[in-house]
C-alpha atoms as a PDB file:
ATOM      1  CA  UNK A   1     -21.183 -26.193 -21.656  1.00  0.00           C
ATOM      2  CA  UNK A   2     -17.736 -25.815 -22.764  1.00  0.00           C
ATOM      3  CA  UNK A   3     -18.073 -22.140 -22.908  1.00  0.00           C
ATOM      4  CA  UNK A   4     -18.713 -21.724 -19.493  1.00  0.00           C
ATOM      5  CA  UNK A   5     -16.141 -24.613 -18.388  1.00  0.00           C
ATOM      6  CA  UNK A   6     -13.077 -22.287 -18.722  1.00  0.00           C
ATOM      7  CA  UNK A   7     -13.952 -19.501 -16.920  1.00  0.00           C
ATOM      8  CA  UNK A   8     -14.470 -21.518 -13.948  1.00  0.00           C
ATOM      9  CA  UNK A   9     -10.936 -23.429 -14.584  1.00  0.00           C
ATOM     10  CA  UNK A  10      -9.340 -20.330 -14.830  1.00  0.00           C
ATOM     11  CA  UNK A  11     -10.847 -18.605 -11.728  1.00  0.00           C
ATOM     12  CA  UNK A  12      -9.914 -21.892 -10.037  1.00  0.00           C
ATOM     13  CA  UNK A  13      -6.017 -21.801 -11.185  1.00  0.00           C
ATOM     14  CA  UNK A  14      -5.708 -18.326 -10.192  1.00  0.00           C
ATOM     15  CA  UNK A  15      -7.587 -19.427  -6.984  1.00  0.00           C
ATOM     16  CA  UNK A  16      -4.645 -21.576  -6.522  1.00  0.00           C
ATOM     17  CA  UNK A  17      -2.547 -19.745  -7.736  1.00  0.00           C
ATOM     18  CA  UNK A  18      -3.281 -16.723  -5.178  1.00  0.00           C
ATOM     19  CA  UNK A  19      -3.786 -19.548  -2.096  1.00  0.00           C
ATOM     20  CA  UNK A  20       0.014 -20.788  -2.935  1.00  0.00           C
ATOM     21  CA  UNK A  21       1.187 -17.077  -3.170  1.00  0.00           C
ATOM     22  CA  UNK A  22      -0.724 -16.087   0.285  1.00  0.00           C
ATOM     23  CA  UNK A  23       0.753 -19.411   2.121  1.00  0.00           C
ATOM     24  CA  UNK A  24       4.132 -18.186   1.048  1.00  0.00           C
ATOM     25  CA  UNK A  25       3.721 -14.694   1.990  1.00  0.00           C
ATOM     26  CA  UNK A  26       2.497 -15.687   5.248  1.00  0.00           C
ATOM     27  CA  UNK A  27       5.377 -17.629   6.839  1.00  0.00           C
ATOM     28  CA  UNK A  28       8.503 -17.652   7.928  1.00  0.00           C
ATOM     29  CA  UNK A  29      10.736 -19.588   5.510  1.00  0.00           C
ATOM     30  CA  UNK A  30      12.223 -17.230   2.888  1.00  0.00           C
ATOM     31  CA  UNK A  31      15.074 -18.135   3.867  1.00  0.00           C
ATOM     32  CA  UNK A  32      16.683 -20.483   6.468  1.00  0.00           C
ATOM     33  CA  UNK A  33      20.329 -21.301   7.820  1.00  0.00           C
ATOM     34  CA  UNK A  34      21.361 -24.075  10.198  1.00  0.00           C
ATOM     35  CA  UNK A  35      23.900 -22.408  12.984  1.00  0.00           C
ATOM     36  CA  UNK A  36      26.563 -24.581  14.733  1.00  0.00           C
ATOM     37  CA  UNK A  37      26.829 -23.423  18.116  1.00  0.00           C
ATOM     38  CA  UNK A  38      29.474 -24.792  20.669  1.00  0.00           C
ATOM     39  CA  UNK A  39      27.410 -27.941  21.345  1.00  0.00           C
ATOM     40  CA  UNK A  40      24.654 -27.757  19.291  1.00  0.00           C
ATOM     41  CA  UNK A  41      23.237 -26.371  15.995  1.00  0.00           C
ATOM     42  CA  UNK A  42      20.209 -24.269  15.938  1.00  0.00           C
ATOM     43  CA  UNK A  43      17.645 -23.484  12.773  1.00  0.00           C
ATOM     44  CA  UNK A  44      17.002 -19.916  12.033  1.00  0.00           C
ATOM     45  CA  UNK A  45      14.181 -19.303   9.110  1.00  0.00           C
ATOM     46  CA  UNK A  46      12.669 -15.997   8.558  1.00  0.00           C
ATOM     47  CA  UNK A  47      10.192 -14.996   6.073  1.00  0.00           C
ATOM     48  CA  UNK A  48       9.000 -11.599   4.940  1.00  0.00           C
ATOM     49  CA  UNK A  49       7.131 -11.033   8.653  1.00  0.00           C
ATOM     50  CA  UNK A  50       8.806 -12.981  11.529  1.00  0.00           C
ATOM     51  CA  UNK A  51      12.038 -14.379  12.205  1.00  0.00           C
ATOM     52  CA  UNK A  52      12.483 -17.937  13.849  1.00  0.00           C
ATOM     53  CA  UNK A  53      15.401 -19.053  15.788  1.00  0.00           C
ATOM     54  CA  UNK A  54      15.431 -22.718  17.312  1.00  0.00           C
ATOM     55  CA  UNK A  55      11.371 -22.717  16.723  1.00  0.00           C
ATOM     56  CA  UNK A  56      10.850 -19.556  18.579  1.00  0.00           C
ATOM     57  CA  UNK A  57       9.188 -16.785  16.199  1.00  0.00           C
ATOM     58  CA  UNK A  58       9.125 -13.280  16.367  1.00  0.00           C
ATOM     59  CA  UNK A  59       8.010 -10.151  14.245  1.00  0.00           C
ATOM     60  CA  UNK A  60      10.744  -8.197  12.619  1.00  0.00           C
ATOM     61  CA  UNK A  61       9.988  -4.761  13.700  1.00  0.00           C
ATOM     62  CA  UNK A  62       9.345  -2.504  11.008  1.00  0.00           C
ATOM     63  CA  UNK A  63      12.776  -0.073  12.754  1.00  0.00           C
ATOM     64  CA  UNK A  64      14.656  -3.389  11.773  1.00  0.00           C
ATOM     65  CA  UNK A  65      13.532  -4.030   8.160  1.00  0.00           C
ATOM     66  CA  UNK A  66      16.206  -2.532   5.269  1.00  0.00           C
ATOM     67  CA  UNK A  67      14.112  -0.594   2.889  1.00  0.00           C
ATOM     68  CA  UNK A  68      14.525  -3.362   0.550  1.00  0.00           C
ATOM     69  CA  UNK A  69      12.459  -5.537   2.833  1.00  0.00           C
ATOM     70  CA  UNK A  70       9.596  -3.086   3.345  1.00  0.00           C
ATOM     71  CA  UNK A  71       9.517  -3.162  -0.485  1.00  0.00           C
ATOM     72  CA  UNK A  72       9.545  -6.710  -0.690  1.00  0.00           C
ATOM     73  CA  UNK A  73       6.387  -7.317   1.384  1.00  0.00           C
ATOM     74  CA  UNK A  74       4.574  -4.383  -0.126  1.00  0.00           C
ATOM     75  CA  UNK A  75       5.338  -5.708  -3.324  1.00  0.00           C
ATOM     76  CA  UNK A  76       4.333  -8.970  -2.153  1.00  0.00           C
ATOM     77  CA  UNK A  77       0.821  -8.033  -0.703  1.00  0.00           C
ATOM     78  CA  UNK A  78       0.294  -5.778  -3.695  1.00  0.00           C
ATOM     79  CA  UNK A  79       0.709  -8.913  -6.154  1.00  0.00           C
ATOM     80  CA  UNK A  80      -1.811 -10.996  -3.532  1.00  0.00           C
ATOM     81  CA  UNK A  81      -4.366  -8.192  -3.447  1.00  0.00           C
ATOM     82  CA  UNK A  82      -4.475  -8.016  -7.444  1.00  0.00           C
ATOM     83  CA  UNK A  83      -4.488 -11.726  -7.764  1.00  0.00           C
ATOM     84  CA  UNK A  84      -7.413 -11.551  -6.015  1.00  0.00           C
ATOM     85  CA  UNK A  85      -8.898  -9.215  -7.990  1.00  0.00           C
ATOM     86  CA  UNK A  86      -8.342 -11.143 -10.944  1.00  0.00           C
ATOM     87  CA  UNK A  87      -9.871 -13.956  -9.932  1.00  0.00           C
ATOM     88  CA  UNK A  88     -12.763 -11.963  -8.811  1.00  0.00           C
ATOM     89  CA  UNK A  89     -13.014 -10.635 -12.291  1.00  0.00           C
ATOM     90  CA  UNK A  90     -12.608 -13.849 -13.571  1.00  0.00           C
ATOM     91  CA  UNK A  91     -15.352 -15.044 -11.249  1.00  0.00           C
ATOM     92  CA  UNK A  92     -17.826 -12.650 -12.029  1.00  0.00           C
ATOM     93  CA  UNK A  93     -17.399 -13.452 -16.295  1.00  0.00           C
ATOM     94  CA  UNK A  94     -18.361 -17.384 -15.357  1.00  0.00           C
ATOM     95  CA  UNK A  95     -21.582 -16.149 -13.124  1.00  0.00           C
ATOM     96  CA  UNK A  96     -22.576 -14.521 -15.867  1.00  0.00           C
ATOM     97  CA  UNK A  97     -22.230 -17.326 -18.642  1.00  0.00           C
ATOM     98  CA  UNK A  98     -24.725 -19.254 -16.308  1.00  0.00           C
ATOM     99  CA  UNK A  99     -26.981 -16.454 -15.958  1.00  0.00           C
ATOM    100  CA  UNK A 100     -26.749 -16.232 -19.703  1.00  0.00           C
ATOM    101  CA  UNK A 101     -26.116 -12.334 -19.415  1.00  0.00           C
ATOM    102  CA  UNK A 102     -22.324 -12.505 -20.463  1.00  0.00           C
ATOM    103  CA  UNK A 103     -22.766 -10.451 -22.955  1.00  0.00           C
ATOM    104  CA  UNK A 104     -19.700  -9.786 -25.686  1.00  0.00           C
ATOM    105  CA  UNK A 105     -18.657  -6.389 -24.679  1.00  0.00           C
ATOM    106  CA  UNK A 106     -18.359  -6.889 -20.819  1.00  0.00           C
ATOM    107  CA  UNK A 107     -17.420 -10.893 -21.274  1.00  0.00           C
ATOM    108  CA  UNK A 108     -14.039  -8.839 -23.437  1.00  0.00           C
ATOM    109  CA  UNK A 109     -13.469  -6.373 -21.003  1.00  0.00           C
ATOM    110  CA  UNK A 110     -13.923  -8.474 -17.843  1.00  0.00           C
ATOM    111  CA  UNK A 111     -11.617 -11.114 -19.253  1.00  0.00           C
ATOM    112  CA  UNK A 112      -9.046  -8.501 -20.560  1.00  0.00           C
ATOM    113  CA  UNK A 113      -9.157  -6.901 -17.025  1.00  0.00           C
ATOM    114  CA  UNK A 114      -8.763 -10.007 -15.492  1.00  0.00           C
ATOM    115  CA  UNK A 115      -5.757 -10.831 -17.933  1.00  0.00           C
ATOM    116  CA  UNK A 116      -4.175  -7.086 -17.005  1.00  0.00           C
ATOM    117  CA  UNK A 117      -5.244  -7.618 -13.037  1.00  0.00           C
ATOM    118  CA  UNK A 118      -3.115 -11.386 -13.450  1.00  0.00           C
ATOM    119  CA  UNK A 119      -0.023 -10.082 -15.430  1.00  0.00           C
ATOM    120  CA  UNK A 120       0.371  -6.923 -12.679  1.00  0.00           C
ATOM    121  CA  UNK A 121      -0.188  -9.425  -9.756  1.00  0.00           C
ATOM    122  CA  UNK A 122       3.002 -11.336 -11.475  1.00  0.00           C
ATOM    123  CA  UNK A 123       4.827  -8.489 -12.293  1.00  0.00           C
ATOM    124  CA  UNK A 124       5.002  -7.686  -8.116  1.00  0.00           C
ATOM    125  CA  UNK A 125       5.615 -10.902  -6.701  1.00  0.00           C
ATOM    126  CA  UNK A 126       8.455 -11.574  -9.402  1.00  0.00           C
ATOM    127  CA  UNK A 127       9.953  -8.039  -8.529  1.00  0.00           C
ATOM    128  CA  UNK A 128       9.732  -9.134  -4.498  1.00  0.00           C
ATOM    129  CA  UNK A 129      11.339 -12.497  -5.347  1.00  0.00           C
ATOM    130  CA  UNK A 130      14.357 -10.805  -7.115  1.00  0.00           C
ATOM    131  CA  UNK A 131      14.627  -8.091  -4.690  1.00  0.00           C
ATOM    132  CA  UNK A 132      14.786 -10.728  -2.125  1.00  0.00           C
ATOM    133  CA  UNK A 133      17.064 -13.219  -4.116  1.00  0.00           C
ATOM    134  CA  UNK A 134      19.232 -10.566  -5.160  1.00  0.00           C
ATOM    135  CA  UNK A 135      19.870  -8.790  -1.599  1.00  0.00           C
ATOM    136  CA  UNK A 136      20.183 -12.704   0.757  1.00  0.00           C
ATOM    137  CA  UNK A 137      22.586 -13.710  -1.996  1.00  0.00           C
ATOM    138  CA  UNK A 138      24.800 -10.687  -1.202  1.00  0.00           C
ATOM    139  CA  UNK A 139      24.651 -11.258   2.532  1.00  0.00           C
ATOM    140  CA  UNK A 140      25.766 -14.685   2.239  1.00  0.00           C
ATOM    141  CA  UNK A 141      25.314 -17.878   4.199  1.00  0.00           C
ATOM    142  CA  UNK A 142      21.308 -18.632   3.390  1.00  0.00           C
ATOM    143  CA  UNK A 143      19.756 -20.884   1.620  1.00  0.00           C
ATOM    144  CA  UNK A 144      16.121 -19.991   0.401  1.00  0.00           C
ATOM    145  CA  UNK A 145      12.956 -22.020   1.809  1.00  0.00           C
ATOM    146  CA  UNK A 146       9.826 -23.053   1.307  1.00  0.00           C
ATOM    147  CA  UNK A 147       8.038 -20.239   1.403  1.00  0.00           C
ATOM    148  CA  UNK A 148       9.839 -18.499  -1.114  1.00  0.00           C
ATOM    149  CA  UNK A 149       9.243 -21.040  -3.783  1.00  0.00           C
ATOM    150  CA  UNK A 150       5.642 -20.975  -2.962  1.00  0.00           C
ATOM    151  CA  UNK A 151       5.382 -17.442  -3.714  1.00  0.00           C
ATOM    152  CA  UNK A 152       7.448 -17.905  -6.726  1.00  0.00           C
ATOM    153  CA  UNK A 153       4.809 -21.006  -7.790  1.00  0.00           C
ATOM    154  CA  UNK A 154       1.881 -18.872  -6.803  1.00  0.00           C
ATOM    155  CA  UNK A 155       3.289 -16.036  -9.323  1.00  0.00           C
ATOM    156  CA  UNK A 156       3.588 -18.812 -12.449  1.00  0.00           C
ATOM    157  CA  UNK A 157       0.194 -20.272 -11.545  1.00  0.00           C
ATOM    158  CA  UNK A 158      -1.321 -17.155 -11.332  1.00  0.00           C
ATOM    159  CA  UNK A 159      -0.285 -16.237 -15.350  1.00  0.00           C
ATOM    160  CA  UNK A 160      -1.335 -19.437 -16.115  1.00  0.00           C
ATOM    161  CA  UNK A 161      -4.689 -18.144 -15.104  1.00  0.00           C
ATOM    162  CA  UNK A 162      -4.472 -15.038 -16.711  1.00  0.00           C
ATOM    163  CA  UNK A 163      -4.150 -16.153 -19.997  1.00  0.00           C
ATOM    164  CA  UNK A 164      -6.721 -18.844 -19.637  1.00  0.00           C
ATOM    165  CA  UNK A 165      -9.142 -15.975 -18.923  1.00  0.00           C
ATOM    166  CA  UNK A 166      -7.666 -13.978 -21.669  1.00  0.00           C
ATOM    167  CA  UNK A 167      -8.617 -17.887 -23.443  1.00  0.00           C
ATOM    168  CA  UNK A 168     -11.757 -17.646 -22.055  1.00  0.00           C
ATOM    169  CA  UNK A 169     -12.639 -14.566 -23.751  1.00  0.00           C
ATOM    170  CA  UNK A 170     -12.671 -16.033 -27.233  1.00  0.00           C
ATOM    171  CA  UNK A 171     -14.053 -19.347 -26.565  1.00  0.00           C
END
């Protein structure tokens, strides 16, 4: 039983680790600032899609986005899409140590795949969250939000599951 026990823990850590990645992605707290107006102060967030001022969100039109942005959410949604795959891959290796059909060749390659499919998914999202670090840091003035440290968790959970597949492979 123990065999087939780590598959399923790693498809379930990359699960989460793809879920805290996608809840990042998806909203609008990169990076947030607190304004002091005359008589009041005001809370603009945005994130890698929308912009909020005061609670009021809006899409960043593409026209508005520096290139460096653009990059950052294709790299971001790039990383999500092969997370996903490597938890499918991962997925598909425990379905098929209950089925008792894993057999050694495609058990290896699946789990290598799934290993490759994790590490590339990492490599993406860390390359968005430096972009992203790199370029608000030289504007000034932010502070970075939720949502950026849950796509930056999402990335380290995700390797975690990686290499527990890679684990999985030899167990």
């Amino acid at each position: 039983m123990a065999v087939k026990l780590v598959p399923l823990i790693a498809f379930c850590v990359l699960g989460l680790g793809v879920v805290l990645h996608i809840i990042g992605l998806s909203t609008p707290h990169w990076i947030t600032q607190t304004v002091d107006l005359d008589e009041e102060t005001v809370d603009v967030s945005a994130g890698l899609w929308q912009v909020c001022v005061g609670g009021l969100c809006n899409s960043i039109h593409e026209n508005a986005k520096h290139d460096w942005y653009r990059a950052c959410g294709a790299m971001a949604i790039i990383g999500m899409l092969s997370g996903m795959i490597s938890a499918l891959m991962v997925g598909v290796v425990f379905v098929m140590g209950l089925m008792n059909k894993d057999s050694g060749k495609t058990k290896k390659a699946t789990s290598i795949l799934s290993f490759l499919a994790a590490v590339f998914s990492v490599i993406m999202i860390l390359i968005c969250v430096i972009i992203f670090a790199v370029k608000t840091n030289q504007e000034g003035g932010y502070d970075f939000g939720y949502s950026f440290f849950l796509s930056t968790a999402g990335a380290v959970v995700i390797v975690i599951g990686g290499n527990l597949a890679l684990v999985g492979m030899f167990v």
